[in-house]
PDB file of N, CA and C in Angstrom:
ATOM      1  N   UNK A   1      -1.624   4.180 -22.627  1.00  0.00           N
ATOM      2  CA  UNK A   1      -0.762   4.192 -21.456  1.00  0.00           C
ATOM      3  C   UNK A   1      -1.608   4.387 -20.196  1.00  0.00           C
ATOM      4  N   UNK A   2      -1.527   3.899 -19.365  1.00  0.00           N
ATOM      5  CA  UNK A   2      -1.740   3.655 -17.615  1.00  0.00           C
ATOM      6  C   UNK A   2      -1.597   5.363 -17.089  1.00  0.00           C
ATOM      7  N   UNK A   3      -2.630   5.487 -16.520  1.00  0.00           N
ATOM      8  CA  UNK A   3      -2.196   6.595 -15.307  1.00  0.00           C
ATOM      9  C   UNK A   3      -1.691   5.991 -14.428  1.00  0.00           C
ATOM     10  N   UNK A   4      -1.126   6.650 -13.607  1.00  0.00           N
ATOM     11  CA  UNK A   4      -0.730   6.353 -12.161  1.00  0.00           C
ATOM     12  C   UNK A   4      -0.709   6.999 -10.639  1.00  0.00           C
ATOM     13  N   UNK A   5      -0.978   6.203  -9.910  1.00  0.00           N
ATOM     14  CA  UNK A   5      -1.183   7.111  -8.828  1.00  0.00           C
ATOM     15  C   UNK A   5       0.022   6.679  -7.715  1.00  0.00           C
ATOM     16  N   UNK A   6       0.073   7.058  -6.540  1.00  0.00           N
ATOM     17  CA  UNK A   6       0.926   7.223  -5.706  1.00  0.00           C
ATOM     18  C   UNK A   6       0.140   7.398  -3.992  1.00  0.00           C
ATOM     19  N   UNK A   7       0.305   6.166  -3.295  1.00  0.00           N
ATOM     20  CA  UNK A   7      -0.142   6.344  -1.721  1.00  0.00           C
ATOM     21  C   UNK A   7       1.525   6.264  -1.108  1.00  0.00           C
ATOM     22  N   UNK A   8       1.560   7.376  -0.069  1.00  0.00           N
ATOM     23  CA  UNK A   8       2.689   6.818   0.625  1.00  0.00           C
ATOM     24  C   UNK A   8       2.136   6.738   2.016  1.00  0.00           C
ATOM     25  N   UNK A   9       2.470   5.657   2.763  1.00  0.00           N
ATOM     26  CA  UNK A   9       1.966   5.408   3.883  1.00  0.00           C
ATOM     27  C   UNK A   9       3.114   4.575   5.324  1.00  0.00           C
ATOM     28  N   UNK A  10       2.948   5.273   6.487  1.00  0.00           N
ATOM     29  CA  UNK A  10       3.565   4.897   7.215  1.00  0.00           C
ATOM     30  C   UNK A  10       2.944   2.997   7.521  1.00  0.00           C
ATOM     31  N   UNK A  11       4.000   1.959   7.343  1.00  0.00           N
ATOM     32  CA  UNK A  11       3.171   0.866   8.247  1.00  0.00           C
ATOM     33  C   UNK A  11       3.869   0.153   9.419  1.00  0.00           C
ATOM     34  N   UNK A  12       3.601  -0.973   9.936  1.00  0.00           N
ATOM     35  CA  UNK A  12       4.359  -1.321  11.284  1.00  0.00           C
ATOM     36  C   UNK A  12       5.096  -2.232  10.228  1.00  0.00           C
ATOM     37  N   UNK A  13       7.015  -2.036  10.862  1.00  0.00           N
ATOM     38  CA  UNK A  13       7.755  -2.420  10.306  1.00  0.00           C
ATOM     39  C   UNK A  13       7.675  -4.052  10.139  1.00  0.00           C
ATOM     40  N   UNK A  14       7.448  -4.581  10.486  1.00  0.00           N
ATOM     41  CA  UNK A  14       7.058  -6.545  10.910  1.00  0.00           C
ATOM     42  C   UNK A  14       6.073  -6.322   9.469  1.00  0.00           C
ATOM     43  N   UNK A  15       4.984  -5.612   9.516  1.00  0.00           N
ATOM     44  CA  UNK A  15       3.999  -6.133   8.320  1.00  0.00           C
ATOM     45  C   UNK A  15       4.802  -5.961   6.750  1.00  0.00           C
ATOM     46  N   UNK A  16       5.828  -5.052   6.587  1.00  0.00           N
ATOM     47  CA  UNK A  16       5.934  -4.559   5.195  1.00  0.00           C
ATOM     48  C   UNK A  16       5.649  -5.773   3.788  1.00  0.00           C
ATOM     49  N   UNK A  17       6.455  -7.302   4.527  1.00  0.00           N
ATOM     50  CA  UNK A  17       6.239  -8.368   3.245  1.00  0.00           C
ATOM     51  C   UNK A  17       5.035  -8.602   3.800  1.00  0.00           C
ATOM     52  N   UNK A  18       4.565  -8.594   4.745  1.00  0.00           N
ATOM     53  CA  UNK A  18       2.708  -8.754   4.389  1.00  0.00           C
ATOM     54  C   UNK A  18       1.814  -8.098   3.659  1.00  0.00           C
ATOM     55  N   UNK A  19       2.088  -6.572   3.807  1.00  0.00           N
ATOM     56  CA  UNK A  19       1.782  -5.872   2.715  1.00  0.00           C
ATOM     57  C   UNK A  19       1.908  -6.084   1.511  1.00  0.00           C
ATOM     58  N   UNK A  20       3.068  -6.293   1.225  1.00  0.00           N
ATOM     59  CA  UNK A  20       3.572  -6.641  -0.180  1.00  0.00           C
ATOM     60  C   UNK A  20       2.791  -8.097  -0.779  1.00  0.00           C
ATOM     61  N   UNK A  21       2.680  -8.677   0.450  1.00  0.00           N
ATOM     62  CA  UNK A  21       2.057 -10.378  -0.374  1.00  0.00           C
ATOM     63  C   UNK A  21       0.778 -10.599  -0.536  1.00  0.00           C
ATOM     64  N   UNK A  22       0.113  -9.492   0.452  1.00  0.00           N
ATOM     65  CA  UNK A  22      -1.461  -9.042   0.239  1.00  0.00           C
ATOM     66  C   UNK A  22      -1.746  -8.336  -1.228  1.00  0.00           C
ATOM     67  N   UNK A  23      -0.971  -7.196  -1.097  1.00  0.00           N
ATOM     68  CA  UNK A  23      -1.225  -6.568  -2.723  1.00  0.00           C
ATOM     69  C   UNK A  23      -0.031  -7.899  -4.068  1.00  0.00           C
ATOM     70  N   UNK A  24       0.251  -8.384  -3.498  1.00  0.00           N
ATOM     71  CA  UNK A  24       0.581  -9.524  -4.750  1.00  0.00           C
ATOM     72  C   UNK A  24      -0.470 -10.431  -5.282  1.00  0.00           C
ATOM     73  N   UNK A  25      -1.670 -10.429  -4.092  1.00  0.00           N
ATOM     74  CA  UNK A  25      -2.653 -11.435  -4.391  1.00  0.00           C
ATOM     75  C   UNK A  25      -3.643 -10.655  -5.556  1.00  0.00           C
ATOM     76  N   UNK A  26      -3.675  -9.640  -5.207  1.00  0.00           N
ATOM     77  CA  UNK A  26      -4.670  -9.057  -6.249  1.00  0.00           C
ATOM     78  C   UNK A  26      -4.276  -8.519  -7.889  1.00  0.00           C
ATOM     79  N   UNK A  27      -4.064  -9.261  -8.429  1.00  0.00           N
ATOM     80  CA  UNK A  27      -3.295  -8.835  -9.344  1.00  0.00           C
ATOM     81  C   UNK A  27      -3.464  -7.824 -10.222  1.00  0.00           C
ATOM     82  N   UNK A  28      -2.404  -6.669 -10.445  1.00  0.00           N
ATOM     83  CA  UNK A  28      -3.009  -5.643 -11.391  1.00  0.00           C
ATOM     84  C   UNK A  28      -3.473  -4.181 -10.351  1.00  0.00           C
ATOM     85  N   UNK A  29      -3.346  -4.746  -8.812  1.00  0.00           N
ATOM     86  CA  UNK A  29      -3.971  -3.917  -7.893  1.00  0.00           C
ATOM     87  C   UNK A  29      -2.693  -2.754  -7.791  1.00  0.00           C
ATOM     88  N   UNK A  30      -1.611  -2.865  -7.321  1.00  0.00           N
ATOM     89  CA  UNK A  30      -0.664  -1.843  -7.047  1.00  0.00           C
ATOM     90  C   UNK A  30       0.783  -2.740  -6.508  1.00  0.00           C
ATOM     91  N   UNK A  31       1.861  -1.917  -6.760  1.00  0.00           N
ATOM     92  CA  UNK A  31       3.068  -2.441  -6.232  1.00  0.00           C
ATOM     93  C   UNK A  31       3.988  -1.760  -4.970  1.00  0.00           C
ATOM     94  N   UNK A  32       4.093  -2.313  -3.916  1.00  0.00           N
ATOM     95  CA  UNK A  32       4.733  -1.465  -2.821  1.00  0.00           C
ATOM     96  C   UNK A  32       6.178  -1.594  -2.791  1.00  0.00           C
ATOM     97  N   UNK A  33       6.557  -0.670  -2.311  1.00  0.00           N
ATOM     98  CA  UNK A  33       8.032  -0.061  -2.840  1.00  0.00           C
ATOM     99  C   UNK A  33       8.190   0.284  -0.830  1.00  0.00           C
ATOM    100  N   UNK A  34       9.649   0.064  -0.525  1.00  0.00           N
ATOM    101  CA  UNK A  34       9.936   0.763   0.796  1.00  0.00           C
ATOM    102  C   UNK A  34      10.727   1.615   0.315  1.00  0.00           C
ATOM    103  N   UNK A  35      10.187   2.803   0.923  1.00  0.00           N
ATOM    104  CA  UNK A  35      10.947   4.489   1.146  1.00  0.00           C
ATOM    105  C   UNK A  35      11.917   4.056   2.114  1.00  0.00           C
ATOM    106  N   UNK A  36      11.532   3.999   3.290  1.00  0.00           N
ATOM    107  CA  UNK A  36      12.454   3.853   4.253  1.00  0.00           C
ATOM    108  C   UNK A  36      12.224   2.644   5.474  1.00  0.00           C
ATOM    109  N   UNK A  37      12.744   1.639   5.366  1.00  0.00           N
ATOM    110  CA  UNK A  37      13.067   0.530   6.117  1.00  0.00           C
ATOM    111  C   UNK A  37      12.987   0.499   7.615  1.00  0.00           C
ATOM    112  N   UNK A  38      13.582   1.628   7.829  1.00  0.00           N
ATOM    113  CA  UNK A  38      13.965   1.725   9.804  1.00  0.00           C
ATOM    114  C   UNK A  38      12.754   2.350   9.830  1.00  0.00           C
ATOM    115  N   UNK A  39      12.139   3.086   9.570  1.00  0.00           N
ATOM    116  CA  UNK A  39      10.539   3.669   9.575  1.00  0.00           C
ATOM    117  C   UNK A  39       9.142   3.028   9.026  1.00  0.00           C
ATOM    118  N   UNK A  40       9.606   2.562   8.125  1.00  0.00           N
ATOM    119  CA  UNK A  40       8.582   1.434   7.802  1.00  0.00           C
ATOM    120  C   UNK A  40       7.851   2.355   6.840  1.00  0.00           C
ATOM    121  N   UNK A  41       8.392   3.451   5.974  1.00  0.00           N
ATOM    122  CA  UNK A  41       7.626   4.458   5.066  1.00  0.00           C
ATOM    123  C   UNK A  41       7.541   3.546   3.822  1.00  0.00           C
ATOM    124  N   UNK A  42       6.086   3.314   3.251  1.00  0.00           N
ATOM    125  CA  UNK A  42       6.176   2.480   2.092  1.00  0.00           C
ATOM    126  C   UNK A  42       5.362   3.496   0.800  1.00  0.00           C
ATOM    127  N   UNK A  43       5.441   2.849  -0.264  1.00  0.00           N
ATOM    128  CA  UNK A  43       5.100   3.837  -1.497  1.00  0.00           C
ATOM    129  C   UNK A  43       4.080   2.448  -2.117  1.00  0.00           C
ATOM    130  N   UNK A  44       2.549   2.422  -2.578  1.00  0.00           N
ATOM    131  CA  UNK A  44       2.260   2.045  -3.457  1.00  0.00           C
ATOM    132  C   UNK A  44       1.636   2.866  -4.460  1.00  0.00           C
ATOM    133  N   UNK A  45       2.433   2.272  -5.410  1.00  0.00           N
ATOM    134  CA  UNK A  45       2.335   3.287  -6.938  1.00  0.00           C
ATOM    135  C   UNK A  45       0.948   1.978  -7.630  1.00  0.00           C
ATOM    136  N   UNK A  46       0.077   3.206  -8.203  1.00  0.00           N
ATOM    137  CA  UNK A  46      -1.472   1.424  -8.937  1.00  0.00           C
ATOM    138  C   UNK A  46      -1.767   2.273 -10.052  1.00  0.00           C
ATOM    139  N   UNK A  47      -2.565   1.708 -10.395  1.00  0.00           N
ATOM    140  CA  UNK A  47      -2.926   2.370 -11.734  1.00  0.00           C
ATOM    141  C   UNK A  47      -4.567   3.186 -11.520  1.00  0.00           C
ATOM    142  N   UNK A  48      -4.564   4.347 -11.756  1.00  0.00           N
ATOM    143  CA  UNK A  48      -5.832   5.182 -11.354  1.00  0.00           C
ATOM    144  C   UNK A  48      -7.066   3.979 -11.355  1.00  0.00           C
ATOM    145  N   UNK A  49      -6.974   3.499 -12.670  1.00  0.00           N
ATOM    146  CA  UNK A  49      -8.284   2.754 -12.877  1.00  0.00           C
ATOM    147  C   UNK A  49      -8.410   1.401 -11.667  1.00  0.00           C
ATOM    148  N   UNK A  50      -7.689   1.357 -11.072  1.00  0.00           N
ATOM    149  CA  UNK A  50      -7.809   0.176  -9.311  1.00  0.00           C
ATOM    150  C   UNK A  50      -7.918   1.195  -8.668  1.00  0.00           C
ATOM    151  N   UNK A  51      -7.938   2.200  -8.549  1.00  0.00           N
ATOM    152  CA  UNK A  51      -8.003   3.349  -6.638  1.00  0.00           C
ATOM    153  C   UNK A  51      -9.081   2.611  -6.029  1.00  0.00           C
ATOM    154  N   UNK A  52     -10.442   3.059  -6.289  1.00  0.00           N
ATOM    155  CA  UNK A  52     -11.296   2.245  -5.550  1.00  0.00           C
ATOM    156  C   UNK A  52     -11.334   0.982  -4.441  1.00  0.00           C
ATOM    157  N   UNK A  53     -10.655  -0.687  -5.162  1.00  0.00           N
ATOM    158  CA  UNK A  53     -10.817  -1.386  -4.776  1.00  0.00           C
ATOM    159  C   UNK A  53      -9.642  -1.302  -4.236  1.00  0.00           C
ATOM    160  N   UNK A  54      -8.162  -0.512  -4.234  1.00  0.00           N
ATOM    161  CA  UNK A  54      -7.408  -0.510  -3.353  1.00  0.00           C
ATOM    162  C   UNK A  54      -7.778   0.041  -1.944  1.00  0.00           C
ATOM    163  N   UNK A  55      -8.686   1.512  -2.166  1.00  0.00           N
ATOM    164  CA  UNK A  55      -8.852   2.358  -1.086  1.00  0.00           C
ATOM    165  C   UNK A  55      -9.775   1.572  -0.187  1.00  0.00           C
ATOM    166  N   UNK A  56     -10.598   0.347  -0.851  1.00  0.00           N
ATOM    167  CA  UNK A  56     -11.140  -0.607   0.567  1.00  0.00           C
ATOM    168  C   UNK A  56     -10.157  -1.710   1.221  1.00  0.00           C
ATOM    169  N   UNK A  57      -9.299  -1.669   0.314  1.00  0.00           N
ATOM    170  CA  UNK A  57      -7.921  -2.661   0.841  1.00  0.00           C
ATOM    171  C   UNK A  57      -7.091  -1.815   1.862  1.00  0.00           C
ATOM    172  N   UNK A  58      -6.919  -0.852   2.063  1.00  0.00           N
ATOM    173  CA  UNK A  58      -6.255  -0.149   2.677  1.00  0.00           C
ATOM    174  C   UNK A  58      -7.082   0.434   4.038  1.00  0.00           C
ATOM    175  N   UNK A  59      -8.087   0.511   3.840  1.00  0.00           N
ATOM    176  CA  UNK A  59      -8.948   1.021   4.847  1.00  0.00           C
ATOM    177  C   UNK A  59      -9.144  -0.195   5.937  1.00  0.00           C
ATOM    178  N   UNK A  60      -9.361  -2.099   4.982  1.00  0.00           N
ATOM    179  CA  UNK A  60      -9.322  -3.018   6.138  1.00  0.00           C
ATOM    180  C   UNK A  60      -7.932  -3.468   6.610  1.00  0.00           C
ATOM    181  N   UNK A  61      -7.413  -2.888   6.063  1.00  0.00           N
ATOM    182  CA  UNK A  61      -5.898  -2.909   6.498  1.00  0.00           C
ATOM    183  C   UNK A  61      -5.373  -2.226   7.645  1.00  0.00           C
ATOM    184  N   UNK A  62      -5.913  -0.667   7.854  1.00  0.00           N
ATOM    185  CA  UNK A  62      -6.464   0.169   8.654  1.00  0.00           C
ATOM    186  C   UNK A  62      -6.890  -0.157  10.246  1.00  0.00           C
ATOM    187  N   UNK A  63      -7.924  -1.098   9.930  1.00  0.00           N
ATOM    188  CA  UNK A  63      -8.422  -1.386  10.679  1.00  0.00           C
ATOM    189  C   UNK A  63      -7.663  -2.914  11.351  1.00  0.00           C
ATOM    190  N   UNK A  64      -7.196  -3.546  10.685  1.00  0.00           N
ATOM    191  CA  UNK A  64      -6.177  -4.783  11.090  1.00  0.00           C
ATOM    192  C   UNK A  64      -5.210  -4.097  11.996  1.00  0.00           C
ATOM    193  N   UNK A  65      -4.496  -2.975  11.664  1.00  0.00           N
ATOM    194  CA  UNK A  65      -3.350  -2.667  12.480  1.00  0.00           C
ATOM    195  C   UNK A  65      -2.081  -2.684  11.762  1.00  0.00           C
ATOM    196  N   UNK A  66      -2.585  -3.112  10.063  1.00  0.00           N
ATOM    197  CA  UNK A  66      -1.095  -3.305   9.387  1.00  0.00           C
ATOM    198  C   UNK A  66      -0.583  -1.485   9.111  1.00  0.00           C
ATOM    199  N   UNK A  67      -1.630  -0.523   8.812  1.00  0.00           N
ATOM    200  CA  UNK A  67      -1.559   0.608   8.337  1.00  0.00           C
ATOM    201  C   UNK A  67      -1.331   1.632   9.624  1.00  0.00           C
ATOM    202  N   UNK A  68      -0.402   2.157   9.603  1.00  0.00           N
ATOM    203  CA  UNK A  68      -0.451   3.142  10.951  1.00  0.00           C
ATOM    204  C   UNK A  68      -1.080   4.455  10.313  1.00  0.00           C
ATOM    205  N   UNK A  69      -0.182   5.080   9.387  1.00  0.00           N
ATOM    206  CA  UNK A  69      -1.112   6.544   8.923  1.00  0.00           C
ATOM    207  C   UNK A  69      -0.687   6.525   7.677  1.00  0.00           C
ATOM    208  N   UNK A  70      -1.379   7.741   6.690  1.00  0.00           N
ATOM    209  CA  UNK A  70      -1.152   8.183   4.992  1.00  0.00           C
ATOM    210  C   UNK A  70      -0.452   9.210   5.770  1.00  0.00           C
ATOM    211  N   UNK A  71       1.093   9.327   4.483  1.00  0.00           N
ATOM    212  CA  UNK A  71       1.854  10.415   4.469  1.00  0.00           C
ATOM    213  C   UNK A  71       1.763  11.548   3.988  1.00  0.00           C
ATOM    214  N   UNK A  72       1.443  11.292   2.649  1.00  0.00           N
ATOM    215  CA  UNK A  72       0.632  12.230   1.786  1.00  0.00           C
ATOM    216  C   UNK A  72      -1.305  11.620   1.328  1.00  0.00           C
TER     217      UNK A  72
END
């Protein structure tokens, strides 16, 4: 069985299906879930063994402007 991990992260409401179609490309990478819609709070749940190559996906993401801040 899979570990799992959990990012929740604020993003700009316009990007959320970009988010989602970015982590669709990588397959096996993580799945984003919206917490909350009018806020743009999203959840990707991945499997421990991807953290790594997510945490550089998220960081140029970061830097794009799609990621505003980590919640937890």
């Amino acid at each position: 069985m899979w570990e799992i991990g959990q990012l929740q992260l604020r993003v700009n409401r316009s990007d959320i299906s970009y988010l989602r179609f970015i982590l669709e490309g990588y397959d096996g990478l993580g799945i984003v879930s919206t917490l909350e819609p009018i806020s743009a709070q999203v959840v990707i749940t991945y499997p421990l063994s991807r953290k790594a190559p997510l945490v550089r996906l998220i960081h140029a993401l970061r830097r794009e402007g799609v990621i505003k801040e980590d919640l937890k």
